[in-house]
N, C-alpha and C. Protein backbone atom coordinates (compact mmCIF):
# COMPACT_ATOMS: atom_id res chain seq x y z
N UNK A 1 34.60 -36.87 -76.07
CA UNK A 1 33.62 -37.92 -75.84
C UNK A 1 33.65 -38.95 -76.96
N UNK A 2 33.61 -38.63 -78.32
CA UNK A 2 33.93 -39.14 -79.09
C UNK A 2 34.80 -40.11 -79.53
N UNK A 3 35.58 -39.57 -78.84
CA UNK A 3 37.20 -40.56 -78.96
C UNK A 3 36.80 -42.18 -77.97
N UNK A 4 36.56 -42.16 -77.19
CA UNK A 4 36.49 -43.08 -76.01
C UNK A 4 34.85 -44.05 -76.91
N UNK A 5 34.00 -43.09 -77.03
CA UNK A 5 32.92 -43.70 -77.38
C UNK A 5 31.97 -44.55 -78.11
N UNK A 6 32.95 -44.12 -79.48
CA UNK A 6 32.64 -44.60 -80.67
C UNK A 6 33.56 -45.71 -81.26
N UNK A 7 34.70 -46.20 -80.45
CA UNK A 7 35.56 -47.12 -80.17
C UNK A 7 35.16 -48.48 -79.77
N UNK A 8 34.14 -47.36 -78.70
CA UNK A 8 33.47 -48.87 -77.97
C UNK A 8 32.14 -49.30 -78.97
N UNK A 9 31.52 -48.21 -79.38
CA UNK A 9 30.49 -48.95 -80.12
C UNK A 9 31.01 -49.90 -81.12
N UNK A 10 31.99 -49.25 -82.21
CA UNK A 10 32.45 -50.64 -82.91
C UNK A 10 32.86 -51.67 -82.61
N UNK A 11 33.56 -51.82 -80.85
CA UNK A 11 34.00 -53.15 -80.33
C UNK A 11 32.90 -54.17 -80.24
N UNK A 12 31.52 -53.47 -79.40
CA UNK A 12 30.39 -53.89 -79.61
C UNK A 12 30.00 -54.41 -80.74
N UNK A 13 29.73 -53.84 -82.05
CA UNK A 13 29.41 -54.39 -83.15
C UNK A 13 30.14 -55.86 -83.82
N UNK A 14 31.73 -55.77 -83.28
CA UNK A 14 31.90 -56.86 -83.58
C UNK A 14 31.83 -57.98 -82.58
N UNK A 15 31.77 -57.55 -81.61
CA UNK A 15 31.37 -58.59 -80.55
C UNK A 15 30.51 -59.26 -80.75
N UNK A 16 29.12 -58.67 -81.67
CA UNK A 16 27.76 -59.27 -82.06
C UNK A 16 28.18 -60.03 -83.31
N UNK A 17 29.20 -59.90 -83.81
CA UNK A 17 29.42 -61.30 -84.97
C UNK A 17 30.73 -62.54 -84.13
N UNK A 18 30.86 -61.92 -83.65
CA UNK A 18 31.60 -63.18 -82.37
C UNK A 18 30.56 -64.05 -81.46
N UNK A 19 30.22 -63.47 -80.87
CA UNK A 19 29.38 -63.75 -80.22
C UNK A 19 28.32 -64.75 -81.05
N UNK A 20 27.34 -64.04 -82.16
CA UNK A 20 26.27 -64.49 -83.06
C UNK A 20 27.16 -66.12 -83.33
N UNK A 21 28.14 -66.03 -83.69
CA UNK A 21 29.07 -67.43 -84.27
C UNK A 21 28.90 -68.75 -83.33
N UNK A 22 29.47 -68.29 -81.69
CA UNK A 22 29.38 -68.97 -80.23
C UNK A 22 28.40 -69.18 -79.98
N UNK A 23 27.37 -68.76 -80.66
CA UNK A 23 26.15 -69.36 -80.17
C UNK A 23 24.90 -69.71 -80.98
N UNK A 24 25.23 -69.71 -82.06
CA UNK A 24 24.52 -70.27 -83.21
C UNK A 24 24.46 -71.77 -82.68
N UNK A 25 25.01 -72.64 -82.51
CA UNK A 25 24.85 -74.07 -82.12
C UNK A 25 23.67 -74.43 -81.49
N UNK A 26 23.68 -73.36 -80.17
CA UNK A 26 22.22 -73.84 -79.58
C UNK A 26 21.46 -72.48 -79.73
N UNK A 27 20.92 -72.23 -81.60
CA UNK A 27 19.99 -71.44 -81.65
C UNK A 27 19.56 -69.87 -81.21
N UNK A 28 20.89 -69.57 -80.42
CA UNK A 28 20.93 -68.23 -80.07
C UNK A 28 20.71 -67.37 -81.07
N UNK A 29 19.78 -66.07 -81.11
CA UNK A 29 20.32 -65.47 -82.37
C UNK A 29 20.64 -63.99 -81.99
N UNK A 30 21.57 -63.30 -82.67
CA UNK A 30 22.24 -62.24 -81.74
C UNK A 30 22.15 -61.02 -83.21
N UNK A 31 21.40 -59.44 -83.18
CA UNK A 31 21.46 -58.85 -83.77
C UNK A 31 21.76 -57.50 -82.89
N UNK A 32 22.61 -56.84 -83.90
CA UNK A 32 23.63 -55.22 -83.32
C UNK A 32 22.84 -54.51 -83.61
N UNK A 33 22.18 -53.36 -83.02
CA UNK A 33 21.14 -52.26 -83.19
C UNK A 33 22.21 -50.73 -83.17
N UNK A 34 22.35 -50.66 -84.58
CA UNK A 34 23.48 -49.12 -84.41
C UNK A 34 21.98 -48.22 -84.22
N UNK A 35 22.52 -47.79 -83.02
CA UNK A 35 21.07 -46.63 -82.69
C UNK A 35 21.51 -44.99 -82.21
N UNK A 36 20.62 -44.46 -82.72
CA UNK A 36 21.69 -42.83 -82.48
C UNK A 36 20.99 -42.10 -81.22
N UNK A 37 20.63 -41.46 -81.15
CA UNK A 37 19.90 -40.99 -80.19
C UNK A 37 18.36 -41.13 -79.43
N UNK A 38 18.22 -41.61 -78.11
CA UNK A 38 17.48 -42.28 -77.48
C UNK A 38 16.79 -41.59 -76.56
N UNK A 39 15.86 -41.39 -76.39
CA UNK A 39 15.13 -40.42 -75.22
C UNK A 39 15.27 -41.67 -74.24
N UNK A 40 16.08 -41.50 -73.25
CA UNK A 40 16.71 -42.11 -72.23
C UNK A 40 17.30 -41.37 -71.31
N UNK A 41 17.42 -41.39 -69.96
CA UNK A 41 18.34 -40.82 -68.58
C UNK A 41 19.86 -40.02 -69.24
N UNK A 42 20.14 -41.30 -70.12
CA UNK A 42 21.46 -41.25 -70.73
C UNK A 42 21.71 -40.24 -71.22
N UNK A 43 20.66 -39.92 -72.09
CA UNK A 43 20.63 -38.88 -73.07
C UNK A 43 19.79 -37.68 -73.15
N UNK A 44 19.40 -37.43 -71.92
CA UNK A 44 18.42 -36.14 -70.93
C UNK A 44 19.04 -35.23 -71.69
N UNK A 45 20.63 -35.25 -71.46
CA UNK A 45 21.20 -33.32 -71.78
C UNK A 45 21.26 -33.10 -73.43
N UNK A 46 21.08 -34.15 -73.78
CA UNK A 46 21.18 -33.97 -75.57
C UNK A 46 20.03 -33.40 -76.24
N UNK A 47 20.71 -32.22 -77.23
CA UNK A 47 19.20 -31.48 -77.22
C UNK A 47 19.19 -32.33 -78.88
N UNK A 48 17.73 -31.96 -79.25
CA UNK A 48 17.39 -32.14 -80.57
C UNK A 48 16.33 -33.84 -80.70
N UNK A 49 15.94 -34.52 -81.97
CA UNK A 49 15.75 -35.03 -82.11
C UNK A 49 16.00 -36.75 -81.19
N UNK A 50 15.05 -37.12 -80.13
CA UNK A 50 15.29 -38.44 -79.63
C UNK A 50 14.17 -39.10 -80.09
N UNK A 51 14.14 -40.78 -80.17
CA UNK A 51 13.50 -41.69 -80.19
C UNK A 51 13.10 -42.43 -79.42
N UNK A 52 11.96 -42.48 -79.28
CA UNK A 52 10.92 -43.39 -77.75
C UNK A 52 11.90 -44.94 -77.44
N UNK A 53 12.44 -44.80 -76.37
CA UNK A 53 13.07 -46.90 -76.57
C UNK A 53 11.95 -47.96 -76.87
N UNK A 54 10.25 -47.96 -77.09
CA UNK A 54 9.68 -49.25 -77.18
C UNK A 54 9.80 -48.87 -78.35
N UNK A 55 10.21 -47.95 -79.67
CA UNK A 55 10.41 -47.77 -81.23
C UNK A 55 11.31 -48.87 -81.49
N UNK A 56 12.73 -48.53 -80.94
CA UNK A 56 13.88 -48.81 -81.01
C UNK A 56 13.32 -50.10 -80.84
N UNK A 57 13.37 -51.12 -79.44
CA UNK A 57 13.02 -52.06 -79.48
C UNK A 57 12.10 -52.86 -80.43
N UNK A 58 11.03 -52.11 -81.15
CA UNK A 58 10.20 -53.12 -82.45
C UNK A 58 10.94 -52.81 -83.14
N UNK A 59 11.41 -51.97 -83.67
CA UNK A 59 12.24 -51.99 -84.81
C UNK A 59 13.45 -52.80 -84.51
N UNK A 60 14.04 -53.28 -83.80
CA UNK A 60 15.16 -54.68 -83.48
C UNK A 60 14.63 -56.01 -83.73
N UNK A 61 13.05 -56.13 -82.94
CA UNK A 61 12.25 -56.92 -83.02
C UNK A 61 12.35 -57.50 -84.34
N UNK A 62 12.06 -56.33 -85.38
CA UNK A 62 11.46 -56.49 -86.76
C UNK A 62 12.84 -56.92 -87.04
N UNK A 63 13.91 -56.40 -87.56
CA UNK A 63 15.15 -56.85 -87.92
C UNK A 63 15.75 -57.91 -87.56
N UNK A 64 14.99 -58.78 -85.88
CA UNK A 64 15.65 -59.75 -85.92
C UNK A 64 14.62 -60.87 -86.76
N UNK A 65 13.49 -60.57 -86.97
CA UNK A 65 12.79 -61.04 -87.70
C UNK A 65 12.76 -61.61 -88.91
N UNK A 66 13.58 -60.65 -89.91
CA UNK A 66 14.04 -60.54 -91.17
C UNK A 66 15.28 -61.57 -91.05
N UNK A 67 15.81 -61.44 -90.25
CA UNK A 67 17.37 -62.43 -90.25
C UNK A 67 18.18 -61.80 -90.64
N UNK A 68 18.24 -60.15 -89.86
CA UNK A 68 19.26 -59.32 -89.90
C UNK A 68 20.20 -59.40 -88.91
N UNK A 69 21.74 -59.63 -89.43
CA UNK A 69 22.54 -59.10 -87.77
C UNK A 69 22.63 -57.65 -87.33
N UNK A 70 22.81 -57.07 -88.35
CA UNK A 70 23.06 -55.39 -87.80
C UNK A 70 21.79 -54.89 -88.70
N UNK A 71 21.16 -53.51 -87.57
CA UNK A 71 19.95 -52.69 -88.29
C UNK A 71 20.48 -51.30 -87.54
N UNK A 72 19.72 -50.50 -88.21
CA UNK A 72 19.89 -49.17 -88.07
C UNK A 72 18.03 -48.87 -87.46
N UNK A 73 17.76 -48.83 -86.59
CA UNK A 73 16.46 -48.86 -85.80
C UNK A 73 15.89 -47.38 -85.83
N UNK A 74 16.49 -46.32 -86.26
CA UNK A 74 16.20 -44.73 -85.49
C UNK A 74 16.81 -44.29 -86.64
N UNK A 75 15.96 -42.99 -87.02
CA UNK A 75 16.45 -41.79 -88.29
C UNK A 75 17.84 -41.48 -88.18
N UNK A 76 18.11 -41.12 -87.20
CA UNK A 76 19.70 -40.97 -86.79
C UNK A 76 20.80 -41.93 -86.75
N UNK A 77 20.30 -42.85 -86.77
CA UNK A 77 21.49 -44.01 -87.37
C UNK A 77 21.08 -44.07 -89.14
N UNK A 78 20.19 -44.53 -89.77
CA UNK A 78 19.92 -44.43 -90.92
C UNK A 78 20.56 -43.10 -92.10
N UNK A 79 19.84 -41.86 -91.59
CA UNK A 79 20.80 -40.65 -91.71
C UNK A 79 22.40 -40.69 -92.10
N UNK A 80 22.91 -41.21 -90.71
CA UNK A 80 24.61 -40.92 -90.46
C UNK A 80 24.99 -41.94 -91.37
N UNK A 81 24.50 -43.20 -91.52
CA UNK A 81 25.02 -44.11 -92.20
C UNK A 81 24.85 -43.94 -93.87
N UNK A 82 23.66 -43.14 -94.49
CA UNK A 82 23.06 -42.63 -95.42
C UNK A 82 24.33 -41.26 -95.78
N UNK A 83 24.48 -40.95 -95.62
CA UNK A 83 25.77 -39.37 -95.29
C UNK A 83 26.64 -40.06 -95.42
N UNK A 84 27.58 -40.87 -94.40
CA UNK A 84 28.96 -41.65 -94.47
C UNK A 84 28.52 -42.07 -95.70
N UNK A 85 28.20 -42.70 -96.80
CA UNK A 85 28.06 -44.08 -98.01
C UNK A 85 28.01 -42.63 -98.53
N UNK A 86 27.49 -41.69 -98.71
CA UNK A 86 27.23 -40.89 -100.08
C UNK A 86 28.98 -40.24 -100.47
N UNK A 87 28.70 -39.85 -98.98
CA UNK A 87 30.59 -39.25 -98.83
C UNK A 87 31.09 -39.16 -97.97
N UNK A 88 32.76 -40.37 -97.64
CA UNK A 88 32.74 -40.53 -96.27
C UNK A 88 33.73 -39.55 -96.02
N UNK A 89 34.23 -38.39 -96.82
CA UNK A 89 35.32 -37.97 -97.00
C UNK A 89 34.65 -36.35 -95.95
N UNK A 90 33.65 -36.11 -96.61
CA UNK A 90 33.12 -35.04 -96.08
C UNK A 90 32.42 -35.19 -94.73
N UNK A 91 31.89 -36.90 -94.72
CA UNK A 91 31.07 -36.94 -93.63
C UNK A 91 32.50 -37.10 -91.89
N UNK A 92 33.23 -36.82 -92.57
CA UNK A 92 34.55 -37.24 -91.16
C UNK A 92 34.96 -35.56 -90.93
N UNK A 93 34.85 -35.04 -92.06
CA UNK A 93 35.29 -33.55 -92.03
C UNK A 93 33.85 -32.64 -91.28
N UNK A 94 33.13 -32.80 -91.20
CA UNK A 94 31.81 -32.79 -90.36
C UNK A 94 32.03 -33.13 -88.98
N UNK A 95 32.44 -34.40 -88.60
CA UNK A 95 32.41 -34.88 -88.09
C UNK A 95 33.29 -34.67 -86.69
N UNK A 96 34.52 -34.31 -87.25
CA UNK A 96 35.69 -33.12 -86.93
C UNK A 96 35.23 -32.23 -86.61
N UNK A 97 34.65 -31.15 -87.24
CA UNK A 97 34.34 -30.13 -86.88
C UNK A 97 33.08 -29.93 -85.36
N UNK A 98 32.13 -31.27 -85.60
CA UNK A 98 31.03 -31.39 -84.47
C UNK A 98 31.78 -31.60 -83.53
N UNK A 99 33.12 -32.49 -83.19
CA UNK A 99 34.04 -32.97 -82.08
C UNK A 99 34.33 -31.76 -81.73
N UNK A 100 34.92 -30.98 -82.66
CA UNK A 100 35.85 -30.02 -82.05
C UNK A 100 35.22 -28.45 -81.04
N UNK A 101 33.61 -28.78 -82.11
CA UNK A 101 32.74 -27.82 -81.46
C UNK A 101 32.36 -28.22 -80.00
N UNK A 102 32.41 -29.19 -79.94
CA UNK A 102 31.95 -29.68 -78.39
C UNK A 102 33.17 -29.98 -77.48
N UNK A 103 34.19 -29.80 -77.82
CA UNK A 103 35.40 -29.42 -77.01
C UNK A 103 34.77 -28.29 -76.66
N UNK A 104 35.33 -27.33 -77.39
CA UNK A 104 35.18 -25.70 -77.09
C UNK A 104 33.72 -25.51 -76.29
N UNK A 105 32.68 -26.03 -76.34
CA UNK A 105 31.52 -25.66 -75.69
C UNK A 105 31.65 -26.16 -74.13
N UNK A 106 32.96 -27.50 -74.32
CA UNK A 106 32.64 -27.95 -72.44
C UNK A 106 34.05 -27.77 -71.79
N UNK A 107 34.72 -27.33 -72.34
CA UNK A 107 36.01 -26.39 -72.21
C UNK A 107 36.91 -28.13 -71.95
N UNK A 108 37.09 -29.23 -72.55
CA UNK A 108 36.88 -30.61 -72.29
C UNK A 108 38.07 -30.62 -73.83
């Protein structure tokens, strides 16, 4: 899942500084919400820790407020990104290991 997924989120992310550029002229303003887990349809089978979407949404609100392009809206993006910066060496070797565990759990 991983492989396919997290590909696209970074395409996304830079799309929002492409994009933010194309349309600065007429005042558009365009901010990337790295968000981790969402109590959403999407994310029904995911167990553990989710975040309400009207959170997520003020907290974008607020960041676009500030005159942020990218925010981290939810503990779980803050966290992962907090982990990767301390050590990204360990946080990929983790990271590996969560992939590989969820192979083996969906026989995938």
């Amino acid at each position: 899942m991983g492989g396919g997924y997290s590909p696209a989120k970074a395409a996304a992310l830079f799309l929002s500084s492409i994009t933010r550029s194309e349309l600065a002229d007429q005042g558009t303003e365009v901010i990337a919400l790295i968000v981790g887990s969402v109590d959403t349809r999407m994310a029904a089978h995911v167990q553990g820790r989710k975040e309400d979407p009207r959170d997520i949404a003020r907290a974008g609100l607020t960041a676009l407020d500030r005159g942020e392009y990218v925010a981290d809206p939810d503990f779980m993006a803050v966290d992962a990104r907090a982990r990767y910066a301390r050590d990204p060496v360990r946080y990929e070797r983790g990271l590996t290991k969560l992939l590989n565990a969820t192979v083996m759990d969906t026989g995938r």
